[in-house]
Protein backbone atom coordinates (compact mmCIF):
# COMPACT_ATOMS: atom_id res chain seq x y z
CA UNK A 1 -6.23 -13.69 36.69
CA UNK A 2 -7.18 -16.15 39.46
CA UNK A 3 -3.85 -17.54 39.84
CA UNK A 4 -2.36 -14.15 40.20
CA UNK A 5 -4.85 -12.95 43.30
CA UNK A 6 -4.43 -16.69 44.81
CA UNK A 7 -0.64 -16.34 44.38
CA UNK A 8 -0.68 -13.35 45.70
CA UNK A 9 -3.01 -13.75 48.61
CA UNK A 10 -1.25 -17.10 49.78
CA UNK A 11 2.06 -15.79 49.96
CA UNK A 12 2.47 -12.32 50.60
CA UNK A 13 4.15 -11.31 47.14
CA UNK A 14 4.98 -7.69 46.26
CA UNK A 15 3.77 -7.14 42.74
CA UNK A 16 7.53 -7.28 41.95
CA UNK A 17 8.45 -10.47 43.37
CA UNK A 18 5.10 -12.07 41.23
CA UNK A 19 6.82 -10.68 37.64
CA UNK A 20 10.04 -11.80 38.11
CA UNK A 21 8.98 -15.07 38.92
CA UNK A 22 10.44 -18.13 36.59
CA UNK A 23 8.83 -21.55 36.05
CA UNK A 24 11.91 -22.98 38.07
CA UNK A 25 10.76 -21.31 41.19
CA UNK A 26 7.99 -23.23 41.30
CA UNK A 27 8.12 -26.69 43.48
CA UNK A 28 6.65 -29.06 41.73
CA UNK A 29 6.40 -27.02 38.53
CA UNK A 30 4.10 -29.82 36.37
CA UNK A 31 0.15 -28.93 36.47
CA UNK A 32 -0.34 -32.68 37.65
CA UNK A 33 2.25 -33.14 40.03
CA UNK A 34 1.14 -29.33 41.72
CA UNK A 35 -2.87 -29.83 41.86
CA UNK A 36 -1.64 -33.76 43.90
CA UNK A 37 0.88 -31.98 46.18
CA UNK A 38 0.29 -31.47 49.58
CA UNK A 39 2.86 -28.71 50.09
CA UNK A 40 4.49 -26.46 47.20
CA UNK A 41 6.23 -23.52 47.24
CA UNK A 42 8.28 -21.02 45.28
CA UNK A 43 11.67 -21.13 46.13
CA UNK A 44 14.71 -18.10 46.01
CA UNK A 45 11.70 -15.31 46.00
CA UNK A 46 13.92 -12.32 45.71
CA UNK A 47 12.65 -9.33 47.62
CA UNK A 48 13.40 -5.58 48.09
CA UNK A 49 16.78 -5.47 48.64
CA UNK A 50 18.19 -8.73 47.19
CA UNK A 51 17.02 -10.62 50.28
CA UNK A 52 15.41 -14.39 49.33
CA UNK A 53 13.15 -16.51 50.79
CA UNK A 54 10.85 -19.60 50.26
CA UNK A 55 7.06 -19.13 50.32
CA UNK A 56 4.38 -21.44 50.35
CA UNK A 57 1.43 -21.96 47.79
CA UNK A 58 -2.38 -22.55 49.61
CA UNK A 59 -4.21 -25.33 48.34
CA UNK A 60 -6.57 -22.87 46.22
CA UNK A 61 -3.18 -20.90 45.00
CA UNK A 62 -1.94 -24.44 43.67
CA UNK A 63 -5.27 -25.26 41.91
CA UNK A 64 -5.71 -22.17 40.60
CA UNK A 65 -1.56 -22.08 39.34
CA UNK A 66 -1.67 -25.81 37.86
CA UNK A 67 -4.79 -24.72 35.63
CA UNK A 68 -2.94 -21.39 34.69
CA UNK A 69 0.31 -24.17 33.85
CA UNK A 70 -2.01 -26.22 31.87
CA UNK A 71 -4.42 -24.27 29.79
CA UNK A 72 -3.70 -20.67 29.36
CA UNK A 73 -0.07 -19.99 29.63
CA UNK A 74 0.99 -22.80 26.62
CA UNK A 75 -0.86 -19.93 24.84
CA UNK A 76 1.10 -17.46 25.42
CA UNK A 77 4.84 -18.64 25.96
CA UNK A 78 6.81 -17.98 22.93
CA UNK A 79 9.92 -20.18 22.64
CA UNK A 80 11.47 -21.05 26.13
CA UNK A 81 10.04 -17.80 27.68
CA UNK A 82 11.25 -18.63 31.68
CA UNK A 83 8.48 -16.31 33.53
CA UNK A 84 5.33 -18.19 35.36
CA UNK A 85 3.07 -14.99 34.49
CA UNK A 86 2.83 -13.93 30.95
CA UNK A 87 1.23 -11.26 28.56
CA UNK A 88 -0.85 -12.82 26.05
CA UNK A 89 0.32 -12.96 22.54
CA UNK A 90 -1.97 -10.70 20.81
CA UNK A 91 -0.67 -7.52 23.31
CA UNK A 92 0.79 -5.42 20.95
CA UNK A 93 3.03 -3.66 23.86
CA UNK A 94 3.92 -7.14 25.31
CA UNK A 95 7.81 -7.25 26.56
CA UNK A 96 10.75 -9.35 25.67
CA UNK A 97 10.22 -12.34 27.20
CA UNK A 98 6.50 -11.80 27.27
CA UNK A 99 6.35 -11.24 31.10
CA UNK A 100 3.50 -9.29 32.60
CA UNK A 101 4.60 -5.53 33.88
CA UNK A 102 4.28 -4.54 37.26
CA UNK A 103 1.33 -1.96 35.88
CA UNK A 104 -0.72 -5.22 34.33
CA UNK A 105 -1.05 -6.55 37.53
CA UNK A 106 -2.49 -3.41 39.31
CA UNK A 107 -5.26 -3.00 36.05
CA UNK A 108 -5.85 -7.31 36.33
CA UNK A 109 -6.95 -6.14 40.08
CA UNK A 110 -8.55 -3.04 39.01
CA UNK A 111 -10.69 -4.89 36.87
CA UNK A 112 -11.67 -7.41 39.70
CA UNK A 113 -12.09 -4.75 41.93
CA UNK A 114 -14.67 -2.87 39.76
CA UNK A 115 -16.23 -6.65 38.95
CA UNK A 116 -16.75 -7.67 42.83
CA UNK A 117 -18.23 -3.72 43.44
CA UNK A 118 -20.76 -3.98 40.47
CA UNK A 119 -22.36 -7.32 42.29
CA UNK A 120 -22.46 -5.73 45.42
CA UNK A 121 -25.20 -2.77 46.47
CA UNK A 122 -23.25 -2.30 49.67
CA UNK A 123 -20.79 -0.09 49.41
CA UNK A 124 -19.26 -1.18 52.78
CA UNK A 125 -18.43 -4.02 50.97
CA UNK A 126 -16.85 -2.37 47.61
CA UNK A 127 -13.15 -3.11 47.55
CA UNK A 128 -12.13 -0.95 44.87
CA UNK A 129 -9.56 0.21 43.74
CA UNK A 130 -8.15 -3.09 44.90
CA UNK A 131 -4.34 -2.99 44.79
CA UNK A 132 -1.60 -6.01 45.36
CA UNK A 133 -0.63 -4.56 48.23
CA UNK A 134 -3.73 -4.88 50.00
CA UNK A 135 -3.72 -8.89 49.08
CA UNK A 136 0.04 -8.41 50.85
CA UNK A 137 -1.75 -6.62 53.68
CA UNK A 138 -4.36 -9.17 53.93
CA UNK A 139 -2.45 -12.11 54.11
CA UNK A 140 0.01 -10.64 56.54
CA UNK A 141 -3.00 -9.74 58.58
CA UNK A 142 -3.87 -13.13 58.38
CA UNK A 143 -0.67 -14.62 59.30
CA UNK A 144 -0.65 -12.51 62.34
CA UNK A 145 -3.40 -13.72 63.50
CA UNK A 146 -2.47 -17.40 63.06
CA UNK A 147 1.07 -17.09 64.67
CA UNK A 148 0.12 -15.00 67.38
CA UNK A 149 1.70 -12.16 66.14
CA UNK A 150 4.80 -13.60 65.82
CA UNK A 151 7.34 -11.05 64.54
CA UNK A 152 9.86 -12.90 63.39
CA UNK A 153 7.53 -15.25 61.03
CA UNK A 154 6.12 -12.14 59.87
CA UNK A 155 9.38 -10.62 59.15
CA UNK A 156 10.74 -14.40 57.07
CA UNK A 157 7.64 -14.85 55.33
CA UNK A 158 6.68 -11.72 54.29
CA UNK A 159 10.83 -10.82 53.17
CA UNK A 160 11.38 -7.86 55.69
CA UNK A 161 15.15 -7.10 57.39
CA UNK A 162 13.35 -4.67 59.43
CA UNK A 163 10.64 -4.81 62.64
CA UNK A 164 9.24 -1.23 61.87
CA UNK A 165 7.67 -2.26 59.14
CA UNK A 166 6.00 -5.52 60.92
CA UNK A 167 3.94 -3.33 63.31
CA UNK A 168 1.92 -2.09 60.59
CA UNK A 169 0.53 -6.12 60.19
């Protein structure tokens, strides 16, 4: 579950683009070699209309990948199952392939939504129902602010043809 928010947080992902993933995406793909490396990334991300781009991982979103790599997914991959993010074993409903669904992703947040509200009395500070588009949000917020609000790194980074859709960052 940590790798997915990190993952998503650090790179802008649509839920979409984080299931279809495959191990060869990722730059360097060994646990070892990715908790050492100074810059990774996940290369040919393909986005909403077939468009692809190269994203970055964040220190934290290659810590927190190269642990997922190492000790929980080995679990779970059956054969020579090519997706980074997979169901476990036991799921009875789990797909060919064993990737997560789109829908397992919004309950994993869910769930850490509901978590980070129960240890907080504030409800100003209650994220729930936290969604993957709001890490999308966040981290486009977040570039925005780092680039100056530079539209076109918003619109490469984040995998948009259009500029209507960068105003709402």
């Amino acid at each position: 579950d940590r790798a997915i928010v990190y993952v998503l947080l650090s790179t802008g992902l649509r839920r979409e683009e984080l299931v279809t993933l495959d191990l060869g995406q990722v730059s360097p793909c060994e646990p070892g070699l990715l908790r050492e490396a100074k810059r990774a990334r996940l290369t040919a991300v393909v986005g909403k209309g077939g468009t692809t781009r190269t994203v970055f991982l964040s220190a934290d979103a290659r810590t927190a990948l190269a642990d997922y790599l190492e000790h929980e997914r080995p679990r779970d991959a059956s054969g020579d199952a090519p997706g980074v993010f997979l169901s476990a074993v036991s799921v009875a409903s789990r797909r060919p392939g064993g990737r997560l669904s789109p829908r397992s992703i919004n309950a994993i947040l869910e769930r850490i939504g509901r978590w980070h509200d129960a240890e907080h009395s504030d409800p100003g500070r209650w994220i729930s129902p936290l969604r993957p588009h709001a890490l999308r949000h966040t981290f486009a917020f977040a570039l925005a602010e780092t680039t100056g609000k530079d539209a076109y790194e918003l619109e490469r980074r984040l995998g948009h043809r259009s500029q209507r859709y960068i105003a709402r960052y």
